[in-house]
N, C-alpha and C. Protein backbone atom coordinates (compact mmCIF):
# COMPACT_ATOMS: atom_id res chain seq x y z
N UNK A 1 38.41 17.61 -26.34
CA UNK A 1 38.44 17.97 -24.93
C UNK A 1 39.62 17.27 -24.25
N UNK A 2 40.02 18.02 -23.40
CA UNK A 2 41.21 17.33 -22.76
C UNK A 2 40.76 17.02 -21.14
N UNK A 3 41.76 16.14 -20.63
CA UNK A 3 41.45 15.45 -19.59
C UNK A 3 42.07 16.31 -18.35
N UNK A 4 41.39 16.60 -17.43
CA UNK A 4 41.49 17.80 -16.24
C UNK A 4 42.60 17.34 -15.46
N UNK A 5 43.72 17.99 -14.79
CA UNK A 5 44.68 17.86 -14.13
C UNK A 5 44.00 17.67 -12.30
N UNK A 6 44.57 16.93 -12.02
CA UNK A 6 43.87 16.12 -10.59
C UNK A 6 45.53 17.34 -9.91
N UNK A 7 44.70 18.46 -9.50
CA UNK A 7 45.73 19.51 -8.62
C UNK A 7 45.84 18.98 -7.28
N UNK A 8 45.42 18.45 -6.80
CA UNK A 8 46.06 18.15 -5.45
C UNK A 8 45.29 16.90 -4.91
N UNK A 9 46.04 16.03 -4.47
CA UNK A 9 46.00 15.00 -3.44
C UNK A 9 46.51 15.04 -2.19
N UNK A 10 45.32 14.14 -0.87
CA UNK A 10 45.80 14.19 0.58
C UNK A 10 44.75 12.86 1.07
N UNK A 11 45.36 12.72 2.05
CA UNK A 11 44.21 11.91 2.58
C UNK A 11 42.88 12.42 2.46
N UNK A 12 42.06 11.29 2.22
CA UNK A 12 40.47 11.71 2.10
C UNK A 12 39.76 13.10 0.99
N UNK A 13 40.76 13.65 0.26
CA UNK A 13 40.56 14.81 -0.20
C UNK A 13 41.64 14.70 -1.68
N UNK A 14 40.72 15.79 -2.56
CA UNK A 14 41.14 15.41 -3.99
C UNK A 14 40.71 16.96 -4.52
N UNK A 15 41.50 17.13 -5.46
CA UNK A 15 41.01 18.55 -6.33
C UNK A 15 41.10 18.20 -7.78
N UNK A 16 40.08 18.89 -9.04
CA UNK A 16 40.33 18.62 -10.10
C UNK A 16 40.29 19.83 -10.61
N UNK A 17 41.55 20.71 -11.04
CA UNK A 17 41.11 21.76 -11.94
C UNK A 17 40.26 22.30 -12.35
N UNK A 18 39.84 23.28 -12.32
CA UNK A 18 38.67 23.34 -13.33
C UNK A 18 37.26 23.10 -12.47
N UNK A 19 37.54 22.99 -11.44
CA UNK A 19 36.29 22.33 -10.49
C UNK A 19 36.41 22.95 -9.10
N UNK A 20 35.28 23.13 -8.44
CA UNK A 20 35.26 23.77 -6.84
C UNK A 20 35.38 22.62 -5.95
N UNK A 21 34.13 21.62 -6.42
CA UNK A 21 33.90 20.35 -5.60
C UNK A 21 35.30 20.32 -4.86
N UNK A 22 35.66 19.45 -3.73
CA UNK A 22 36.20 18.40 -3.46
C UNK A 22 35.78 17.08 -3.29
N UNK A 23 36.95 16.11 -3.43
CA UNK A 23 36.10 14.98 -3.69
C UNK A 23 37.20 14.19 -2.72
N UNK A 24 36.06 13.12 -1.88
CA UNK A 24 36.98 11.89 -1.43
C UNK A 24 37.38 11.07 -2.40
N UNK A 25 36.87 10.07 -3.25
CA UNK A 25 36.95 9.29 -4.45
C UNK A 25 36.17 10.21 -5.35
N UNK A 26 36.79 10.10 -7.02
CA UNK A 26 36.73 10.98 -7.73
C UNK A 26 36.95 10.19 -9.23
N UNK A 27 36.17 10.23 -10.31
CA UNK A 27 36.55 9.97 -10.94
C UNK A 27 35.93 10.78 -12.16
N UNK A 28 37.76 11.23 -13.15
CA UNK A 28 37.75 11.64 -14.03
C UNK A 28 37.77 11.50 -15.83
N UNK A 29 37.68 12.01 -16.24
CA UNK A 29 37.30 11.63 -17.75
C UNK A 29 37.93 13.16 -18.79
N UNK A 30 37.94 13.05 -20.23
CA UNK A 30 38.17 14.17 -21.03
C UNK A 30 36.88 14.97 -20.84
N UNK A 31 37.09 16.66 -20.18
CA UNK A 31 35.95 17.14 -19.65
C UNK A 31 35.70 17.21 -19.03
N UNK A 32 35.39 16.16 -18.08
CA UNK A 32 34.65 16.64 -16.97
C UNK A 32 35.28 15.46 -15.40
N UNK A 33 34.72 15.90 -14.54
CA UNK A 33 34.82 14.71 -13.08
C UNK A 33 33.74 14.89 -12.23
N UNK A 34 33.38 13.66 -11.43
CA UNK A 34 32.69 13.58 -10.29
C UNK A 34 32.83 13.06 -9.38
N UNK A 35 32.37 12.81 -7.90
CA UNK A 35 32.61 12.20 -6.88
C UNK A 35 32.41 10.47 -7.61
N UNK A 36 32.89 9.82 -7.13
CA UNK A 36 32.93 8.39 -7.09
C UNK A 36 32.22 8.14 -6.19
N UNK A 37 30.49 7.62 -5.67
CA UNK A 37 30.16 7.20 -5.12
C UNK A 37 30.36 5.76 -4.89
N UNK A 38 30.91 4.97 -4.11
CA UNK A 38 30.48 3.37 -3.67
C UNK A 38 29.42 2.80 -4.20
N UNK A 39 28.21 3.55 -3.40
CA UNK A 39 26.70 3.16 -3.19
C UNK A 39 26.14 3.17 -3.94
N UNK A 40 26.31 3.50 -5.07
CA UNK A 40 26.02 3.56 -6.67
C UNK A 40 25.96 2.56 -7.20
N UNK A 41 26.97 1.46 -6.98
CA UNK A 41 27.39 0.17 -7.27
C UNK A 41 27.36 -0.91 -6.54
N UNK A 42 27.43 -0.95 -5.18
CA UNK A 42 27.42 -1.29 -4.22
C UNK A 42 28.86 -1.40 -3.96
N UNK A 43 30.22 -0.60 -4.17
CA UNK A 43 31.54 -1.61 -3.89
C UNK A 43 31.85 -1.45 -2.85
N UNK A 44 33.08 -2.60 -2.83
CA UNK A 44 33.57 -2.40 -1.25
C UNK A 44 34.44 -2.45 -1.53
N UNK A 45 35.85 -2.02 -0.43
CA UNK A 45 37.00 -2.73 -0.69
C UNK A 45 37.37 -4.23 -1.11
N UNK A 46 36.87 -5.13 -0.53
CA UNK A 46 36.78 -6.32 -1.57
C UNK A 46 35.43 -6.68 -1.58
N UNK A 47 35.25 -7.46 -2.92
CA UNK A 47 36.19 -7.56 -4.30
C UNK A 47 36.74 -6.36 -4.62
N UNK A 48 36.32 -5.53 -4.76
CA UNK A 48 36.80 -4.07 -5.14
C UNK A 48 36.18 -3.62 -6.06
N UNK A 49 36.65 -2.69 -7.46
CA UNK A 49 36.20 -1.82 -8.22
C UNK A 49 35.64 -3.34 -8.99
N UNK A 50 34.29 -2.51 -9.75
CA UNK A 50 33.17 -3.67 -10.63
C UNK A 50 33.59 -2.59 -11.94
N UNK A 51 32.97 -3.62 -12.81
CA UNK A 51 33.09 -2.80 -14.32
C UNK A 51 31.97 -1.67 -13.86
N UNK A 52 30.77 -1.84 -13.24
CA UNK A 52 29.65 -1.59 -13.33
C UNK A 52 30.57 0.02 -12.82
N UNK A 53 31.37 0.39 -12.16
CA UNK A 53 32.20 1.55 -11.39
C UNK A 53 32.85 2.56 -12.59
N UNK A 54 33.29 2.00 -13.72
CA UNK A 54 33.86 2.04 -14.40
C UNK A 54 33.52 2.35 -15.85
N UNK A 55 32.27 1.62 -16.43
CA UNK A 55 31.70 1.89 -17.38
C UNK A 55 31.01 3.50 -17.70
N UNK A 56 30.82 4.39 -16.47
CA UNK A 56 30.61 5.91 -17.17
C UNK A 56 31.84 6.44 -17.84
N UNK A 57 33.23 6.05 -17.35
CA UNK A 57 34.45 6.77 -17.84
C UNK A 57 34.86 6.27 -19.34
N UNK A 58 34.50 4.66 -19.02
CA UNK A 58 34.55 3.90 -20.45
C UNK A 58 33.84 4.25 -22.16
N UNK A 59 32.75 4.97 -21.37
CA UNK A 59 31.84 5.27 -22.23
C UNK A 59 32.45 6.57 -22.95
N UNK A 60 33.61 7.38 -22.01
CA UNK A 60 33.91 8.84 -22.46
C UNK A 60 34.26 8.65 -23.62
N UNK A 61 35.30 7.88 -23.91
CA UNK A 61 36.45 7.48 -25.10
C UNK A 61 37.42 7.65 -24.69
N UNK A 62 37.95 7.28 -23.63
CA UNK A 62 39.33 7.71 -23.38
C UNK A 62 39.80 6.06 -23.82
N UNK A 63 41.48 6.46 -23.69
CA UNK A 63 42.57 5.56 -24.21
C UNK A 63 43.10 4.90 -22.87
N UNK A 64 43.44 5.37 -22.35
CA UNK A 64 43.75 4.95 -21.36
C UNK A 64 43.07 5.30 -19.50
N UNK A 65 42.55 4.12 -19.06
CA UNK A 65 42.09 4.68 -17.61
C UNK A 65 42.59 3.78 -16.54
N UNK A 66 43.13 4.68 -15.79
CA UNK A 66 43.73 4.75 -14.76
C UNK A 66 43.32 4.42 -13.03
N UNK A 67 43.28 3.35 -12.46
CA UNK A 67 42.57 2.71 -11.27
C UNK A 67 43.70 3.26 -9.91
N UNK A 68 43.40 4.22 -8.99
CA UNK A 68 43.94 4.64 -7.82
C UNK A 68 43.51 2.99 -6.61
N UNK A 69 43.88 2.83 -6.68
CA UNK A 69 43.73 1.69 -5.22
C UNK A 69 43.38 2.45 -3.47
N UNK A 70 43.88 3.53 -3.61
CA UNK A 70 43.96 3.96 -2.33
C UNK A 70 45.47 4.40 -1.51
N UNK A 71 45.55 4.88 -0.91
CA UNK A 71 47.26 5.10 -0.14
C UNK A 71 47.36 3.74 0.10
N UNK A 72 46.93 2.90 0.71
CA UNK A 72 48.09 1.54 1.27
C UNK A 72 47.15 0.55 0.32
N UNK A 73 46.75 0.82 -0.76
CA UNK A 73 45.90 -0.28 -1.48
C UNK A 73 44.72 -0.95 -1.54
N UNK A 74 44.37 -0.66 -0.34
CA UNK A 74 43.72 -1.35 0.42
C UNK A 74 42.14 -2.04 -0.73
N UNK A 75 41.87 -1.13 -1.72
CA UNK A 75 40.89 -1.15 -3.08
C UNK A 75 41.33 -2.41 -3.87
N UNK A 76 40.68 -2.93 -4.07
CA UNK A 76 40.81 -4.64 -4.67
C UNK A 76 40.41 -4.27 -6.15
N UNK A 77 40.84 -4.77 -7.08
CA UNK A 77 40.89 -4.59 -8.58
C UNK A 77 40.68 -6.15 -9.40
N UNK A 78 39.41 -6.59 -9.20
CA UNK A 78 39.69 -7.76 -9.58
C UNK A 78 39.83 -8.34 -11.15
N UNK A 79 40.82 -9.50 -12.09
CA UNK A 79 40.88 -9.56 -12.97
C UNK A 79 39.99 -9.33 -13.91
N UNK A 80 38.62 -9.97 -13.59
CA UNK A 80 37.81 -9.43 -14.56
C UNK A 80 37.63 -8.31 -14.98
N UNK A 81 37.69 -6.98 -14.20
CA UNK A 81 37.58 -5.72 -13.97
C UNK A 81 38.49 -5.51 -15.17
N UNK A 82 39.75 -5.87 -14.94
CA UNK A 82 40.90 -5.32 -15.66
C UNK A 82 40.34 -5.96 -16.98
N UNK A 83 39.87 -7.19 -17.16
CA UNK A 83 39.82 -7.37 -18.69
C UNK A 83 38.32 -7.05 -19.37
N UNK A 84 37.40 -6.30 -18.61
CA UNK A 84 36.31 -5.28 -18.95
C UNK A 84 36.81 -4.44 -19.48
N UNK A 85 38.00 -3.76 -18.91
CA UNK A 85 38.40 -2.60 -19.37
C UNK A 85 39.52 -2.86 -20.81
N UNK A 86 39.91 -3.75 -20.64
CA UNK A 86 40.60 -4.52 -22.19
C UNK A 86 39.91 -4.91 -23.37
N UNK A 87 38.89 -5.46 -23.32
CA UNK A 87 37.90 -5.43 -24.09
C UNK A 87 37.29 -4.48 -24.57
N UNK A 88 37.15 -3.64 -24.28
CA UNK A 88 36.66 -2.13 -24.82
C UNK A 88 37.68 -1.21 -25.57
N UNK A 89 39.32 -2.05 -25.63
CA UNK A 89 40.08 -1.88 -26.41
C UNK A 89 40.80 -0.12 -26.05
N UNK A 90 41.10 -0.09 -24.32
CA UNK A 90 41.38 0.70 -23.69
C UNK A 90 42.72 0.30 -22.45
N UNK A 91 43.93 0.92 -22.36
CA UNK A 91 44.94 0.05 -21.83
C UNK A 91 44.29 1.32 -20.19
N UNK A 92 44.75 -0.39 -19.15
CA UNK A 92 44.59 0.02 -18.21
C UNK A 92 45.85 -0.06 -17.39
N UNK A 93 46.00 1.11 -16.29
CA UNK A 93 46.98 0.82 -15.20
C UNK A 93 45.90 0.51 -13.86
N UNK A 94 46.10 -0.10 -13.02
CA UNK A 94 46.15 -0.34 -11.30
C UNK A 94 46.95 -0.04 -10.90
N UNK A 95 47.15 1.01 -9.95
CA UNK A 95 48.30 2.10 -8.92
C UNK A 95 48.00 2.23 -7.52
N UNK A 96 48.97 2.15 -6.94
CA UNK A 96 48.61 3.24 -5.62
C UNK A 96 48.37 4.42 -5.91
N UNK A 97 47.26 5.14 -5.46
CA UNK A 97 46.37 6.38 -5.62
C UNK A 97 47.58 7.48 -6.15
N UNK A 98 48.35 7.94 -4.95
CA UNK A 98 49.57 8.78 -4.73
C UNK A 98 50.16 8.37 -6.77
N UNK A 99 50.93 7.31 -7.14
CA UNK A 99 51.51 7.01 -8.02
C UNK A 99 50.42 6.67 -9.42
N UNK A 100 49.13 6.61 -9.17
CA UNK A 100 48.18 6.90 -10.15
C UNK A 100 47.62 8.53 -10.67
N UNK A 101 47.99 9.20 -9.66
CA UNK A 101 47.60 10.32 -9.68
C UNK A 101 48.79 10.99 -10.55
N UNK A 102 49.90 10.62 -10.33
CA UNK A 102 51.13 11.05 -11.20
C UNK A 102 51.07 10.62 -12.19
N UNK A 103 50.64 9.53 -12.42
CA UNK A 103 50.72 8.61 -14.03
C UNK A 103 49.70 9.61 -14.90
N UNK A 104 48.49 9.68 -14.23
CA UNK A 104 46.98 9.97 -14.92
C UNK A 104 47.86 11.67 -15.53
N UNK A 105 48.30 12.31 -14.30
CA UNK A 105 48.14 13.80 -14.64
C UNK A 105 49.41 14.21 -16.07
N UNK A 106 50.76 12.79 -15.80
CA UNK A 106 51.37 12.77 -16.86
C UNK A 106 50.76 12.79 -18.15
N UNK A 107 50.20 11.46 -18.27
CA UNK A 107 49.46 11.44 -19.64
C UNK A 107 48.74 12.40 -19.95
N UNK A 108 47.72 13.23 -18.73
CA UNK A 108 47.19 14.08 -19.36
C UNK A 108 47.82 15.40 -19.80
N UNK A 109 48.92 15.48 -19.49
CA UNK A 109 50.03 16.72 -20.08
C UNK A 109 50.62 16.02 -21.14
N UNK A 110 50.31 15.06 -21.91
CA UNK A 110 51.22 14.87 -23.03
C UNK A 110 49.55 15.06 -24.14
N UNK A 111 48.29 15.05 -23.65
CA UNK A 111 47.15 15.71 -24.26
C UNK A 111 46.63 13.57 -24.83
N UNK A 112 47.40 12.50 -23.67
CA UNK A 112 46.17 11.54 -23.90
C UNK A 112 45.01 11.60 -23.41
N UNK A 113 44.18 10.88 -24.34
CA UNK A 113 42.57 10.95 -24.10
C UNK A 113 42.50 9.71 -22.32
N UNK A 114 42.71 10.12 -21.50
CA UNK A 114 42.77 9.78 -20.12
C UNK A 114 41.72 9.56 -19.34
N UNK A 115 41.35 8.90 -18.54
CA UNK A 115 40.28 8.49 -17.61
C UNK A 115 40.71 7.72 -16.47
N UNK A 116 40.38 8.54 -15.19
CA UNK A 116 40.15 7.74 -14.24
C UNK A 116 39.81 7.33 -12.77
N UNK A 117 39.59 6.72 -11.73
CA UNK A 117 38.94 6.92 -11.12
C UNK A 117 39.99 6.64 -9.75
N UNK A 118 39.49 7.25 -8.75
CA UNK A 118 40.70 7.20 -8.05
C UNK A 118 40.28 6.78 -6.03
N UNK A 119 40.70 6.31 -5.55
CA UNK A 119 40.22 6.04 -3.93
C UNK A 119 41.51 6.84 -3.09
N UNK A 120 40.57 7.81 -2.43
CA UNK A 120 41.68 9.04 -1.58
C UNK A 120 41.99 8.67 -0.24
N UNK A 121 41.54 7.65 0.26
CA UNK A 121 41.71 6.97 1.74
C UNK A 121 42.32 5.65 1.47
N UNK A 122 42.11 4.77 2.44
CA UNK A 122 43.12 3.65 2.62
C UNK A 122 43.27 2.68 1.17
């Protein structure tokens, strides 16, 4: 399965190929995507993204997953986070949303096994 092309980004709003939904936060995987709820996890902007956010995409098999911060960053990524996702023997980027969204949709046109989750507001 290959990993769905994220067709359009804007403030607050997200499209994934292959999908009707729109999504504010969104996170994708080989196959499939869903809204990124917060409240699921409890996150906030800080600390920011928890493994606990992260571990459904982890579980896909992808190679590489990909963390959107938000347009001005404002999404906190804290180290541990990043080395949850190292440990599972998966390379991660942290981006501004805009420049994650380019990275993710690259890789997924070269057919890597891709994942990731993305914040469409600040």
């Amino acid at each position: 399965m290959s990993s769905p092309e994220i067709a359009s980004l804007s403030w607050g709003q997200m499209k994934v190929k292959g999908c009707s939904a729109t999504y504010k936060d969104c996170k994708v995987w080989p196959g499939g995507s869903r809204a990124w709820d917060w409240r699921e996890t409890g996150t906030n902007h800080s600390p920011g993204v928890q493994p606990a956010d992260l571990e459904e995409v982890v579980k896909k098999g992808v190679r590489t997953l990909v963390i959107g911060r938000g347009m001005s960053e404002a999404l906190q990524v804290p180290p541990s986070t990043v080395d949850y996702v190292k440990k599972n023997g998966i390379d991660v980027l942290v981006l501004q949303t805009e420049k994650a969204v380019e990275e993710y949709n690259a890789l997924a046109a070269q057919g890597v096994k891709v994942g990731g989750v993305f914040h469409s507001t600040c």
